[in-house]
Structures are given as structure tokens and as C-alpha cells.
PDB file of N, CA and C in Angstrom:
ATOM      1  N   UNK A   1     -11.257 -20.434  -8.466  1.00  0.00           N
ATOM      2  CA  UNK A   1     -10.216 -20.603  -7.497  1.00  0.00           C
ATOM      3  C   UNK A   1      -9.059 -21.356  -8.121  1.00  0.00           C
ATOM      4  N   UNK A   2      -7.911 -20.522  -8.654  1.00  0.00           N
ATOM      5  CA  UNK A   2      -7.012 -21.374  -9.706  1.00  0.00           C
ATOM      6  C   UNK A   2      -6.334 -21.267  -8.683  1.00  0.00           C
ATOM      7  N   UNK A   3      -5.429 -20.786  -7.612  1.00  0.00           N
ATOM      8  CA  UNK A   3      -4.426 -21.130  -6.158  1.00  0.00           C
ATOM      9  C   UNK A   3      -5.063 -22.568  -6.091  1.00  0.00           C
ATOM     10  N   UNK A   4      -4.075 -23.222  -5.891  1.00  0.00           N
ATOM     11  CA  UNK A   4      -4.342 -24.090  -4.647  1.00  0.00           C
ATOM     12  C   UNK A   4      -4.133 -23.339  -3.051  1.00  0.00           C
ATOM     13  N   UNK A   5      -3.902 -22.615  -2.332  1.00  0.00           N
ATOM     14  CA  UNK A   5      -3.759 -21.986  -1.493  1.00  0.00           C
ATOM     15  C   UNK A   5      -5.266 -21.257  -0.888  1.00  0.00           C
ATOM     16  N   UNK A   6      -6.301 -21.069  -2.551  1.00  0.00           N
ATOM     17  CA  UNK A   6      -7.557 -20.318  -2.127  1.00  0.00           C
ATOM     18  C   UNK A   6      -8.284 -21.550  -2.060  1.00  0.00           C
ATOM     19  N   UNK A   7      -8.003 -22.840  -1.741  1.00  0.00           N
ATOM     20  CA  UNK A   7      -9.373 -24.258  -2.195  1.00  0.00           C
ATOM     21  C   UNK A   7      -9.563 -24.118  -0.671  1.00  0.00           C
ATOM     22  N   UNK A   8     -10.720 -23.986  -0.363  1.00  0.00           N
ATOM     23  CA  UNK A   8     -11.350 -24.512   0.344  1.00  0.00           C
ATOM     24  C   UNK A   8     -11.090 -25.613   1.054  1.00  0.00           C
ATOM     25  N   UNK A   9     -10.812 -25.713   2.558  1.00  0.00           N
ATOM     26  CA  UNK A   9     -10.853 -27.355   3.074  1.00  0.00           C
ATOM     27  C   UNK A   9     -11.884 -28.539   2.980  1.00  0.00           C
ATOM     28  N   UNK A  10     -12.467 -28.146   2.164  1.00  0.00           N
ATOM     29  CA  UNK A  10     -14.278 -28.955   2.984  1.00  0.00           C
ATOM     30  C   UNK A  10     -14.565 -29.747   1.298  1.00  0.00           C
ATOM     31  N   UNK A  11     -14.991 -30.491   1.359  1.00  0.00           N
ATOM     32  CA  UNK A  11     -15.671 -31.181  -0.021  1.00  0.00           C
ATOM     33  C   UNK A  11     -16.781 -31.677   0.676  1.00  0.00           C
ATOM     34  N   UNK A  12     -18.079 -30.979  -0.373  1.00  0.00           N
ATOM     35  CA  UNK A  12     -19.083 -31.133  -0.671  1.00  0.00           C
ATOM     36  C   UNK A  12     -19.869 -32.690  -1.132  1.00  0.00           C
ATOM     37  N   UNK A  13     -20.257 -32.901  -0.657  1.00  0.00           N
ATOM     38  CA  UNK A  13     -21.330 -34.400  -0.587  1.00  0.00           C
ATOM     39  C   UNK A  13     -22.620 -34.202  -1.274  1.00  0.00           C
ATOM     40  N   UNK A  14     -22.989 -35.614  -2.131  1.00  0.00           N
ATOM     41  CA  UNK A  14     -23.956 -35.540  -2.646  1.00  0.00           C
ATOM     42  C   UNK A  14     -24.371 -34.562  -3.550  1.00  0.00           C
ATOM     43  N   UNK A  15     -25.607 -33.929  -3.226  1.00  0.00           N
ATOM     44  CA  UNK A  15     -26.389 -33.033  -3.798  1.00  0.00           C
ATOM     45  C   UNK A  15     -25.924 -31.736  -3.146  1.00  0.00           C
ATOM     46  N   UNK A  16     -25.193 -31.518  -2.456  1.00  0.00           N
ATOM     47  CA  UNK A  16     -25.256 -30.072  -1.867  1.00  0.00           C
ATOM     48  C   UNK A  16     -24.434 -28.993  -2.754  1.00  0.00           C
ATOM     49  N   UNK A  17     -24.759 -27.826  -2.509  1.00  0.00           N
ATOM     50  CA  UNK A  17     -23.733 -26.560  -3.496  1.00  0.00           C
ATOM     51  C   UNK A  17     -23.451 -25.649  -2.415  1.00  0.00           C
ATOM     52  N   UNK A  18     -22.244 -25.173  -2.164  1.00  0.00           N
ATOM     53  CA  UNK A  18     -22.201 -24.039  -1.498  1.00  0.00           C
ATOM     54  C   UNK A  18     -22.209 -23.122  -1.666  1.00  0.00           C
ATOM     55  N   UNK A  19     -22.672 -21.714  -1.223  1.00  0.00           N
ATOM     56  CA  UNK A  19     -22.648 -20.463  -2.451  1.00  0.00           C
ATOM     57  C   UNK A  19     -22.227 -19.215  -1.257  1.00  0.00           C
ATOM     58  N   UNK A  20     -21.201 -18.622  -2.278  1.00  0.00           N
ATOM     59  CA  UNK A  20     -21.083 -16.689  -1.403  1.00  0.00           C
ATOM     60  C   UNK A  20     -22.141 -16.022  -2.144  1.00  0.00           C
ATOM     61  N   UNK A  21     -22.741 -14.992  -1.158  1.00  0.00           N
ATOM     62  CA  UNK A  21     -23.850 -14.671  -1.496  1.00  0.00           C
ATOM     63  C   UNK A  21     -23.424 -12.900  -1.931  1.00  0.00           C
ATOM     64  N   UNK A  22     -23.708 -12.465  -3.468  1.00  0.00           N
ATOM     65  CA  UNK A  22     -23.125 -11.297  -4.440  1.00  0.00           C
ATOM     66  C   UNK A  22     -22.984 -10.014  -3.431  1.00  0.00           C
ATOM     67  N   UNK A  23     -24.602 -10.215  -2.260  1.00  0.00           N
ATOM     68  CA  UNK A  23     -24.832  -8.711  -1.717  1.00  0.00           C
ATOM     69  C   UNK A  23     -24.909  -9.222   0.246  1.00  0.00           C
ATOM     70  N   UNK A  24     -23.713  -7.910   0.833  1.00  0.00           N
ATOM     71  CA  UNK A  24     -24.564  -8.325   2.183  1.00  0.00           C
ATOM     72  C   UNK A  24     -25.871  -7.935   2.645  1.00  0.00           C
ATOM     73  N   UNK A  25     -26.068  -8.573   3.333  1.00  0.00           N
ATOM     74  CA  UNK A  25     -27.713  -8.542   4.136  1.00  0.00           C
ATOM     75  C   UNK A  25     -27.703  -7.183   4.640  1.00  0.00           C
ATOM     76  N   UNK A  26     -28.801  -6.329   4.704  1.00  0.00           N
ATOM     77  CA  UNK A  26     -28.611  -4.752   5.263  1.00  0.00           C
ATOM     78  C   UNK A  26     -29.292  -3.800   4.615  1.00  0.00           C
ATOM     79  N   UNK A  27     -28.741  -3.055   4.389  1.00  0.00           N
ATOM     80  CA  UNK A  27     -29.129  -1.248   3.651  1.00  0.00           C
ATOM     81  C   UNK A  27     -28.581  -2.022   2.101  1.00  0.00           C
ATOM     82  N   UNK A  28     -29.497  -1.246   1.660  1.00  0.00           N
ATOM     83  CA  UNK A  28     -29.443  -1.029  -0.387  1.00  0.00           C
ATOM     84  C   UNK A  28     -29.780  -0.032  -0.609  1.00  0.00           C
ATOM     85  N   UNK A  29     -29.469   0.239  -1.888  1.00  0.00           N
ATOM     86  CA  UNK A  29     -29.815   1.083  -2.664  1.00  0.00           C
ATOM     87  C   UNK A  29     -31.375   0.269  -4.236  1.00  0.00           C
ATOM     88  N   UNK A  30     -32.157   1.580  -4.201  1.00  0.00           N
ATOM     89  CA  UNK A  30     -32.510   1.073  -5.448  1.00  0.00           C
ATOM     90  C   UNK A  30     -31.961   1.202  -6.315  1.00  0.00           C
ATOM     91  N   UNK A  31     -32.461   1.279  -7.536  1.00  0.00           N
ATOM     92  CA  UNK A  31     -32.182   1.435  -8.983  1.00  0.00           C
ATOM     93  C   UNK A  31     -32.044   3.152  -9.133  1.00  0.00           C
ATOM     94  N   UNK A  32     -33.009   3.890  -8.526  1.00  0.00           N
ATOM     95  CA  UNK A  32     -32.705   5.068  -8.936  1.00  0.00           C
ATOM     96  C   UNK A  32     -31.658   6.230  -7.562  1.00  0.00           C
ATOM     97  N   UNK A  33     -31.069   4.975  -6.925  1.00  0.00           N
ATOM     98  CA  UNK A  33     -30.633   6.037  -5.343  1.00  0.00           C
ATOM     99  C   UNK A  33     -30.816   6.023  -4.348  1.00  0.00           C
ATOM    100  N   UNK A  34     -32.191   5.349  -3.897  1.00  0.00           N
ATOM    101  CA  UNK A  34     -32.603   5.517  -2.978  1.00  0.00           C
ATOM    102  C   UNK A  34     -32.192   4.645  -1.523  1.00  0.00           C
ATOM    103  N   UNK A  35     -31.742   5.340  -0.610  1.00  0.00           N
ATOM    104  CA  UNK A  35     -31.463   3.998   0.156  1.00  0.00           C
ATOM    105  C   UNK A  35     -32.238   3.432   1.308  1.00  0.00           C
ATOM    106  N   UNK A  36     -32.329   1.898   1.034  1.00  0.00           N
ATOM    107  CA  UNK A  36     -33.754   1.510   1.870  1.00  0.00           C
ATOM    108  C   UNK A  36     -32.790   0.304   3.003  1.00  0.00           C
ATOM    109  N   UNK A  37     -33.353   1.362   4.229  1.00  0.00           N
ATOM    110  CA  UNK A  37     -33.012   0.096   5.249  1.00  0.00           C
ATOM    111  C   UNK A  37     -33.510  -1.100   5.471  1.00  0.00           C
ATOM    112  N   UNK A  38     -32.064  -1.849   6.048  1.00  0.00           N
ATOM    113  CA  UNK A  38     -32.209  -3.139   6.222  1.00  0.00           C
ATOM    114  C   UNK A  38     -33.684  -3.656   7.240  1.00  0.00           C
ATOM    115  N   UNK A  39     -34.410  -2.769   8.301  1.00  0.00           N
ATOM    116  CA  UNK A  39     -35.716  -3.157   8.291  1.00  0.00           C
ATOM    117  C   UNK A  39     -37.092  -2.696   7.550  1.00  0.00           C
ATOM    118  N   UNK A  40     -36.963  -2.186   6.250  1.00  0.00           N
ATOM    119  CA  UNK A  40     -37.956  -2.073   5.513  1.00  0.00           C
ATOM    120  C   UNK A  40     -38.431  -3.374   5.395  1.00  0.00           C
ATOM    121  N   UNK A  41     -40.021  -3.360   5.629  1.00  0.00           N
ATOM    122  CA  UNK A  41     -40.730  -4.022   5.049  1.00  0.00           C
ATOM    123  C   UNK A  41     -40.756  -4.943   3.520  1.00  0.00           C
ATOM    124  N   UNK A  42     -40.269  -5.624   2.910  1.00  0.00           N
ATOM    125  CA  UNK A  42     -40.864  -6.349   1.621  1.00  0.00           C
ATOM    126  C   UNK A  42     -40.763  -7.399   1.264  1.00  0.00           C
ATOM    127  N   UNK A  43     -41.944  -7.497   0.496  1.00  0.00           N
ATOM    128  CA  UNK A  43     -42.159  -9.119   0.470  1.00  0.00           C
ATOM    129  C   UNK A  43     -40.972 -10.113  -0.340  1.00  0.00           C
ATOM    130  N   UNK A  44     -41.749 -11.382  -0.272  1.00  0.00           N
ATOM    131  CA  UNK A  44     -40.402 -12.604  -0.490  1.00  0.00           C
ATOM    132  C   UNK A  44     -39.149 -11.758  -1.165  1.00  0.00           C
ATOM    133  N   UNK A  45     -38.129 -12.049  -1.252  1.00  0.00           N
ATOM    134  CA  UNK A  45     -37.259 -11.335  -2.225  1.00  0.00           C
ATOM    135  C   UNK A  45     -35.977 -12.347  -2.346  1.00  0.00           C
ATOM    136  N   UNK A  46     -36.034 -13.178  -3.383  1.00  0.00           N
ATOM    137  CA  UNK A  46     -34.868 -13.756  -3.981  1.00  0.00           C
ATOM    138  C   UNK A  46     -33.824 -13.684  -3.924  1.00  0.00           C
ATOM    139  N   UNK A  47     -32.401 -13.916  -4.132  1.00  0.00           N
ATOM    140  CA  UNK A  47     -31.026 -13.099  -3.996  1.00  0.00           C
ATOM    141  C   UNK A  47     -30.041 -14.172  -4.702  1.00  0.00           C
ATOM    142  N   UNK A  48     -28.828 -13.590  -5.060  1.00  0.00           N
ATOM    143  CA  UNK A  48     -28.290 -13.747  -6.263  1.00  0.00           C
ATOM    144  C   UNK A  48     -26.715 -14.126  -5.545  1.00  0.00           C
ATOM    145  N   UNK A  49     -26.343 -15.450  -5.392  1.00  0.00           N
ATOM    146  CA  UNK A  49     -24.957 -16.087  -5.184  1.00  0.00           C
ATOM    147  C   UNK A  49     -24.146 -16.392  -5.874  1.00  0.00           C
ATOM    148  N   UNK A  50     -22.678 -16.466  -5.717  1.00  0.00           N
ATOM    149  CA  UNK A  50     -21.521 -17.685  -6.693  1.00  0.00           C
ATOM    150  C   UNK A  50     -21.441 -19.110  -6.032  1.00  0.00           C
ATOM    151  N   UNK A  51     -21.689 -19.805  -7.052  1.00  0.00           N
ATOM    152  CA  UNK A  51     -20.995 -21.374  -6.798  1.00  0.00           C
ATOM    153  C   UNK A  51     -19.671 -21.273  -6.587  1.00  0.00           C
ATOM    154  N   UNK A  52     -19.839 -21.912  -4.884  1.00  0.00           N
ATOM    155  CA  UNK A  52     -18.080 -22.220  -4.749  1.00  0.00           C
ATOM    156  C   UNK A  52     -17.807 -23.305  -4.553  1.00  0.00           C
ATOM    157  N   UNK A  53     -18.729 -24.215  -4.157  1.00  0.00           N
ATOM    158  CA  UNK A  53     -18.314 -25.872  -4.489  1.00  0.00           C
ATOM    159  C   UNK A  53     -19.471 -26.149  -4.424  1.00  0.00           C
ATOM    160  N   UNK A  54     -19.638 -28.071  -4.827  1.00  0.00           N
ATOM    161  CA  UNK A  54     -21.007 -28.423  -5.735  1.00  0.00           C
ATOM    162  C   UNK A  54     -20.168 -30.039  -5.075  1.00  0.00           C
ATOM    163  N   UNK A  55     -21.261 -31.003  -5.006  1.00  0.00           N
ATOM    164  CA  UNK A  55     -20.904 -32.371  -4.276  1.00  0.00           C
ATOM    165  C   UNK A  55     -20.859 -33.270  -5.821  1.00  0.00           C
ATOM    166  N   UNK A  56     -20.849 -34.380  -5.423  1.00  0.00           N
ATOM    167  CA  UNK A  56     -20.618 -35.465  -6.780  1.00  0.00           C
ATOM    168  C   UNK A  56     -21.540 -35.505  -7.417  1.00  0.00           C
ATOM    169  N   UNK A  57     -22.873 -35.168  -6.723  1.00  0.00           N
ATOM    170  CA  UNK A  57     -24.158 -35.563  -7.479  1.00  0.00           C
ATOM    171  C   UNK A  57     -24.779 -34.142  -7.942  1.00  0.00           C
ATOM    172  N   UNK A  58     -24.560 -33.353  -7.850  1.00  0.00           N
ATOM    173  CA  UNK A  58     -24.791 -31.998  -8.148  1.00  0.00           C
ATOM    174  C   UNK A  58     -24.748 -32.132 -10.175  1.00  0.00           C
ATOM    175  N   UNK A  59     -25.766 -31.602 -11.211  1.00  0.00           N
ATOM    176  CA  UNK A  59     -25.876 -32.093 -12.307  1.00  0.00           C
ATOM    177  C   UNK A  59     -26.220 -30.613 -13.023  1.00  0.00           C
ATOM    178  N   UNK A  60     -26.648 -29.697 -12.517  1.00  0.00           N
ATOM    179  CA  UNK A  60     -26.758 -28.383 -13.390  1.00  0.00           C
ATOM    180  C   UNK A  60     -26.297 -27.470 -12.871  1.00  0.00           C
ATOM    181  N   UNK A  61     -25.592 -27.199 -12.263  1.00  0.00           N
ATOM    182  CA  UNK A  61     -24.408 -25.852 -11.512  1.00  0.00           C
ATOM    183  C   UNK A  61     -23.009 -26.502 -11.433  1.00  0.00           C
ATOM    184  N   UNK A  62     -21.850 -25.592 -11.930  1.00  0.00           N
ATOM    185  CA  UNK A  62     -20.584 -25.665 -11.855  1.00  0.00           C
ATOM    186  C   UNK A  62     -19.720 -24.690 -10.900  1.00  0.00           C
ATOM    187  N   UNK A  63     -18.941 -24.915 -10.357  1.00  0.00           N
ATOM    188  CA  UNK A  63     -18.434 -23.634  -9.492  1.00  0.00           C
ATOM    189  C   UNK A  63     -18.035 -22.227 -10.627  1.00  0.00           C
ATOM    190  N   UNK A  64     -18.640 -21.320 -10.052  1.00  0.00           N
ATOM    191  CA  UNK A  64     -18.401 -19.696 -10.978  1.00  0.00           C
ATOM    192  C   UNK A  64     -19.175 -19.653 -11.437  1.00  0.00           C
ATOM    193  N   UNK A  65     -20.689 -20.636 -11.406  1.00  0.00           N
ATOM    194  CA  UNK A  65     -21.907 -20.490 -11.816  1.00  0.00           C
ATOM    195  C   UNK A  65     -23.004 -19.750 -10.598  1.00  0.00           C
ATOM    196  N   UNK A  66     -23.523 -18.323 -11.531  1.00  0.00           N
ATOM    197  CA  UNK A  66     -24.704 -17.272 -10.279  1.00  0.00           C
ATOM    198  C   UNK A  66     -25.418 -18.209 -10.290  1.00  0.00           C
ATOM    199  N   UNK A  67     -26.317 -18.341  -9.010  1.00  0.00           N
ATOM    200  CA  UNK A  67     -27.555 -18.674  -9.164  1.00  0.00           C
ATOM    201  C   UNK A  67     -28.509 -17.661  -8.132  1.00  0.00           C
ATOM    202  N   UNK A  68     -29.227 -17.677  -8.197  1.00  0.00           N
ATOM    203  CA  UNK A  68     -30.551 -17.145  -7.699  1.00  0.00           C
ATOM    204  C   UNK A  68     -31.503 -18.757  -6.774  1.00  0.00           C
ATOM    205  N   UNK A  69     -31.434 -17.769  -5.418  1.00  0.00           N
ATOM    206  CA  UNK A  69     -31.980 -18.590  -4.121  1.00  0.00           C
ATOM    207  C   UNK A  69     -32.490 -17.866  -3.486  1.00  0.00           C
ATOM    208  N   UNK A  70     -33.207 -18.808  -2.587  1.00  0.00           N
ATOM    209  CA  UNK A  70     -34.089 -18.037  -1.706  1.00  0.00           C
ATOM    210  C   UNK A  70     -33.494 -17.441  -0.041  1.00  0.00           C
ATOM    211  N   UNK A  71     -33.205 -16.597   0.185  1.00  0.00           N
ATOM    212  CA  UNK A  71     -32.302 -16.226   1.525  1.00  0.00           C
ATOM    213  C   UNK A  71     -33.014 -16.926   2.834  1.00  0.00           C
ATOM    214  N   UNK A  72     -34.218 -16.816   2.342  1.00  0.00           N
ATOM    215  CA  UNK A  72     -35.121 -16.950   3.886  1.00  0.00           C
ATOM    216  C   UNK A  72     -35.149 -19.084   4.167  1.00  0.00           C
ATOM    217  N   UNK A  73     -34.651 -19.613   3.462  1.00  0.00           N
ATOM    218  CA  UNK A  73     -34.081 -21.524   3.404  1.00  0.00           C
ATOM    219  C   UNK A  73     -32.643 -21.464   3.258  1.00  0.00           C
ATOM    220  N   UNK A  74     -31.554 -21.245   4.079  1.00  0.00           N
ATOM    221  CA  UNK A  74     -30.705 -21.531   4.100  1.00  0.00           C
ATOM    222  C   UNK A  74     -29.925 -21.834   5.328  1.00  0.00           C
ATOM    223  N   UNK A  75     -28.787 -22.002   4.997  1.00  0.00           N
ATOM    224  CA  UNK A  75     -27.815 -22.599   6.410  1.00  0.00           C
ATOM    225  C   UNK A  75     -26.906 -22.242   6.043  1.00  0.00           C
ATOM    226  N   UNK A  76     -26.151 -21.511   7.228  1.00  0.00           N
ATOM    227  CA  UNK A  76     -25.456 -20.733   7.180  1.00  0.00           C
ATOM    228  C   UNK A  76     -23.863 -21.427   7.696  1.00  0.00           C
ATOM    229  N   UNK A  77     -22.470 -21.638   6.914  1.00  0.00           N
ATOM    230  CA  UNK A  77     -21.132 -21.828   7.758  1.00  0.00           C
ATOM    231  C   UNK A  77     -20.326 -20.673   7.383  1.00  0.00           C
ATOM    232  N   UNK A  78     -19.108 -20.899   7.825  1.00  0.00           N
ATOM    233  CA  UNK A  78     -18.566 -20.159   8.021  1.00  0.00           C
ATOM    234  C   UNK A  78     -16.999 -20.786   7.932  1.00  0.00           C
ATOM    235  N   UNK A  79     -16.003 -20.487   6.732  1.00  0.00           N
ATOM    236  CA  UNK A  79     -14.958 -21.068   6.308  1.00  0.00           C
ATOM    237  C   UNK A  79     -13.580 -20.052   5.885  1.00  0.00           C
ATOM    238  N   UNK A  80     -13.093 -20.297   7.156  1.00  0.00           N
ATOM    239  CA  UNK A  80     -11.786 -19.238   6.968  1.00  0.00           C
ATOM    240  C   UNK A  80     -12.081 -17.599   7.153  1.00  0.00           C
ATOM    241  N   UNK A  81     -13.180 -17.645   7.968  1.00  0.00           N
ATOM    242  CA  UNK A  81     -13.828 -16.369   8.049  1.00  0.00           C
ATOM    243  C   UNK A  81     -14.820 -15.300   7.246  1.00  0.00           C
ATOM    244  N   UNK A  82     -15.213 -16.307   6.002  1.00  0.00           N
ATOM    245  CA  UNK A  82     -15.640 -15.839   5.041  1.00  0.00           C
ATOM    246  C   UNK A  82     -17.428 -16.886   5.228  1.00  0.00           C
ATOM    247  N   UNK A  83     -18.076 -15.833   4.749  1.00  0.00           N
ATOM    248  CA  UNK A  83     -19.588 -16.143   5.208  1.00  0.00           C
ATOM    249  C   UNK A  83     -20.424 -17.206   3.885  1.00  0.00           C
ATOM    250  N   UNK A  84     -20.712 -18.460   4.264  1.00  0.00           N
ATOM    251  CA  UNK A  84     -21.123 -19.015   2.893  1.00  0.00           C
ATOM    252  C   UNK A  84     -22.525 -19.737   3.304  1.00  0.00           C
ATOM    253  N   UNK A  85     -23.325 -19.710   1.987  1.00  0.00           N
ATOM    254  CA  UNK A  85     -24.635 -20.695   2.537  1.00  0.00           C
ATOM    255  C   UNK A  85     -24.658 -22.153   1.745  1.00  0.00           C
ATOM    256  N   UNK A  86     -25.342 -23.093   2.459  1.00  0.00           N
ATOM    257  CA  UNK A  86     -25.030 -24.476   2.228  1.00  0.00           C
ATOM    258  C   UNK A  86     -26.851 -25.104   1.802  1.00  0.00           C
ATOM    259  N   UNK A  87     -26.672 -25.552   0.766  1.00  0.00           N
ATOM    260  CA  UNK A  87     -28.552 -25.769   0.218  1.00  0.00           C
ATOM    261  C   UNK A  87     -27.895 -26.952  -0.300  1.00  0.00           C
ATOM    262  N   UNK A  88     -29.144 -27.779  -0.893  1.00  0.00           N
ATOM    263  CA  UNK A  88     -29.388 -28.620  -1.582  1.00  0.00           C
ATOM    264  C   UNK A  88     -29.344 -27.911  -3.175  1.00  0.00           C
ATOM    265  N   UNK A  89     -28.922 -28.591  -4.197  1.00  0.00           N
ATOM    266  CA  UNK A  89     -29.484 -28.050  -5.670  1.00  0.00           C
ATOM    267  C   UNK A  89     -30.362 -27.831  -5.782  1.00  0.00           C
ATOM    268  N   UNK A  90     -32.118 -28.557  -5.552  1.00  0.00           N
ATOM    269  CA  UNK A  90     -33.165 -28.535  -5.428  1.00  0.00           C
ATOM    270  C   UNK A  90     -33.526 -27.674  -5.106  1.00  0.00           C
ATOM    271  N   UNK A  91     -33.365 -26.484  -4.060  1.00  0.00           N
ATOM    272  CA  UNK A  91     -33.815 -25.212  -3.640  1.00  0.00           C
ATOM    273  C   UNK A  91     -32.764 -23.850  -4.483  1.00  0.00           C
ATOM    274  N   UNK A  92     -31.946 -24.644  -5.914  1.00  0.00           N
ATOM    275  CA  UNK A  92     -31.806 -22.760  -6.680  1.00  0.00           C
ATOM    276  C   UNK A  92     -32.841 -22.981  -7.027  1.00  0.00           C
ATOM    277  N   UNK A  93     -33.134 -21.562  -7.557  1.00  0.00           N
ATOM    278  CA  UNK A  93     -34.285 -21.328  -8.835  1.00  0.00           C
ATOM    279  C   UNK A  93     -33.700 -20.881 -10.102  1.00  0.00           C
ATOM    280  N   UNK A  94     -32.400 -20.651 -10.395  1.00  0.00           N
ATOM    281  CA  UNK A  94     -32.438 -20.522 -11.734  1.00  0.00           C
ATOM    282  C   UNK A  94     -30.757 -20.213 -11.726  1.00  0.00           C
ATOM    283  N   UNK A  95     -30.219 -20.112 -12.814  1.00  0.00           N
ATOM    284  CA  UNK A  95     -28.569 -20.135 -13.145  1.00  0.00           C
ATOM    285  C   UNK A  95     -28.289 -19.134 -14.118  1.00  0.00           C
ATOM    286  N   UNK A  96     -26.806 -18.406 -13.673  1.00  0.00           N
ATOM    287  CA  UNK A  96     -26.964 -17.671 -15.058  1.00  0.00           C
ATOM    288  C   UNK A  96     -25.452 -17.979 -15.059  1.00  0.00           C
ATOM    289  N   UNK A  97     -24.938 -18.250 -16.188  1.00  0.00           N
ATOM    290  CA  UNK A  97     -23.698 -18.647 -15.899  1.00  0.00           C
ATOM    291  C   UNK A  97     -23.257 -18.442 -17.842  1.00  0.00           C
ATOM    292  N   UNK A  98     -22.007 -18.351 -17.811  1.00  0.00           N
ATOM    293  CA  UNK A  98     -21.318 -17.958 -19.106  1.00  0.00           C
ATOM    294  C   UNK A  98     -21.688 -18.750 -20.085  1.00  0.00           C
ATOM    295  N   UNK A  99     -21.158 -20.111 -19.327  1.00  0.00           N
ATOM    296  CA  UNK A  99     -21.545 -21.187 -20.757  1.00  0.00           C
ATOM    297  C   UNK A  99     -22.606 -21.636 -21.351  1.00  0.00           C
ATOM    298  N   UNK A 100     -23.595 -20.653 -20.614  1.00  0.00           N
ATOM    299  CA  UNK A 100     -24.846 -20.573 -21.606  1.00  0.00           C
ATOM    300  C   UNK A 100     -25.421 -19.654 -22.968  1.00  0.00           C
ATOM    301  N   UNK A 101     -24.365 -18.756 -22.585  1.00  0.00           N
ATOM    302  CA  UNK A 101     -24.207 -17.447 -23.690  1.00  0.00           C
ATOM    303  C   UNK A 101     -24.652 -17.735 -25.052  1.00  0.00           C
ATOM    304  N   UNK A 102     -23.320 -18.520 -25.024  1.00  0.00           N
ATOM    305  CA  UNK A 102     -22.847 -19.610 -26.884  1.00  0.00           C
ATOM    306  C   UNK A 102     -24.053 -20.108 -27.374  1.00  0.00           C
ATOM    307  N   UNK A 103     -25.018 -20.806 -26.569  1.00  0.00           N
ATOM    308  CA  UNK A 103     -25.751 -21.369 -26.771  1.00  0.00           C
ATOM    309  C   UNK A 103     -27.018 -21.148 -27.687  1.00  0.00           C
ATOM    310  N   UNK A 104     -27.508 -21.701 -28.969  1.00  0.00           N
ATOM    311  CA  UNK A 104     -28.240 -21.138 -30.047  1.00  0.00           C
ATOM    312  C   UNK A 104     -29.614 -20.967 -28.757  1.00  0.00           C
ATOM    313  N   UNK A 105     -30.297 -19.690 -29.003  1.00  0.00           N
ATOM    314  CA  UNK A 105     -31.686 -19.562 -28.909  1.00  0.00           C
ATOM    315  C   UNK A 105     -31.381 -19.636 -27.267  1.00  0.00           C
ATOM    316  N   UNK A 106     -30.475 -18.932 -26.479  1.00  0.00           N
ATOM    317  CA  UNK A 106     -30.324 -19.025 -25.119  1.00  0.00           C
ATOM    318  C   UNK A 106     -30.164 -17.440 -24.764  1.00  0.00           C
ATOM    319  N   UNK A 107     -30.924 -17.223 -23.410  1.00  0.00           N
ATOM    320  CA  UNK A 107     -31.367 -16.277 -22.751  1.00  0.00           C
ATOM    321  C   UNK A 107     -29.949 -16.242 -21.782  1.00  0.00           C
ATOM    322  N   UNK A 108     -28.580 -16.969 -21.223  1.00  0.00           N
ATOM    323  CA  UNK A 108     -28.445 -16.663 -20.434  1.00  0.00           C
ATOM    324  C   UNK A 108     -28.282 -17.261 -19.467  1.00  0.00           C
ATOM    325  N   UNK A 109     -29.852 -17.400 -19.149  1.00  0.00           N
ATOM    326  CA  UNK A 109     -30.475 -18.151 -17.649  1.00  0.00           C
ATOM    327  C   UNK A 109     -31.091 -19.332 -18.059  1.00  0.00           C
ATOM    328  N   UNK A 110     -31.100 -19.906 -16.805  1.00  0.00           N
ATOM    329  CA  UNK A 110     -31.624 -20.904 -16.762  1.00  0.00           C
ATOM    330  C   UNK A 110     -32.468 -21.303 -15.974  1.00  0.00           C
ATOM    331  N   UNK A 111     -33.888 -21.690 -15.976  1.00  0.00           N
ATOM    332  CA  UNK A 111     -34.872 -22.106 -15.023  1.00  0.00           C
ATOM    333  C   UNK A 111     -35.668 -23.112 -15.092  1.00  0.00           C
TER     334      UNK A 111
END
């Protein structure tokens, strides 16, 4: 968010991160086409957000950093009409973010 015009009103406290979440909730597609409705059956299933703000105490996510969370623990606001979820750091499970690329003997991710 290089505007000042796109910042967000709200600053983040503590430990919390806020994240837009990559996919809406609903109908998908698989890998090969197929499209599976939003009440199919399946088990736990993970899902993949952007960091859009992170509080003072927040220590391994930066904003523009993916992470991977769990959909079914979250809290849900709602800022300028745009849909965001609000967690603790403690509940990502893992990061994938650029500035890990560079990094000798790095996958990427992080868990």
C-alpha cells in the first residue's frame, strides 16, 4: 500500500495481523477443471491470505507477506467495504513471502 489514500484507518495492536483472504468462500475449481460446490463435503482445509497490517508485537510476518490459516478460527471485519480477517500471529501456520527466496538453503516457506 504505497498511496497514502489506500492506508487503512485502523492500527493493529499487539500481536494481531490482519489478512485479505487470496480466494472467496464458494465454488472452485480443481486442478484439473472440475468445479466443486461451495457445499461439498471436505475435510479441514487451510487457506492462503495477504498481510495487510501486523500490530507492534507481531515478529515473523510483514505486510505483503502470504500466509496460510485456518478459515474455520477467525473473525471477521469489514473496512471500507472490503472483507478482512483479524487472528492472532499464533494461529498462521506458515509464510511464504519473497524475502525468503535469497535465502541460502530456503524453501520459500516458512513453518
Amino acid at each position: 500500500m504505497s498511496n497514502t489514500d489506500d492506508k487503512l484507518p485502523i492500527r493493529m495492536l499487539h500481536d494481531r495481523v490482519l489478512v485479505r483472504s487470496d480466494s472467496p468462500e464458494g465454488e472452485r475449481r480443481s486442478g484439473g477443471g472440475i468445479l466443486i460446490p461451495a457445499t461439498a463435503a471436505v475435510g479441514r482445509r487451510l487457506a492462503w491470505a495477504e498481510v495487510v497490517a501486523v500490530g507492534q508485537n507481531v515478529r515473523t510476518v510483514e505486510p505483503g507477506d502470504r500466509v496460510l490459516y485456518d478459515p474455520e478460527d477467525r473473525a471477521e471485519v469489514e473496512v471500507r467495504g472490503v472483507a478482512y480477517v483479524l487472528m492472532r500471529e499464533r494461529d498462521l501456520h506458515a509464510v511464504a513471502a519473497d524475502r525468503f527466496e535469497g535465502a541460502v538453503d530456503s524453501t520459500g516457506l516458512y513453518l
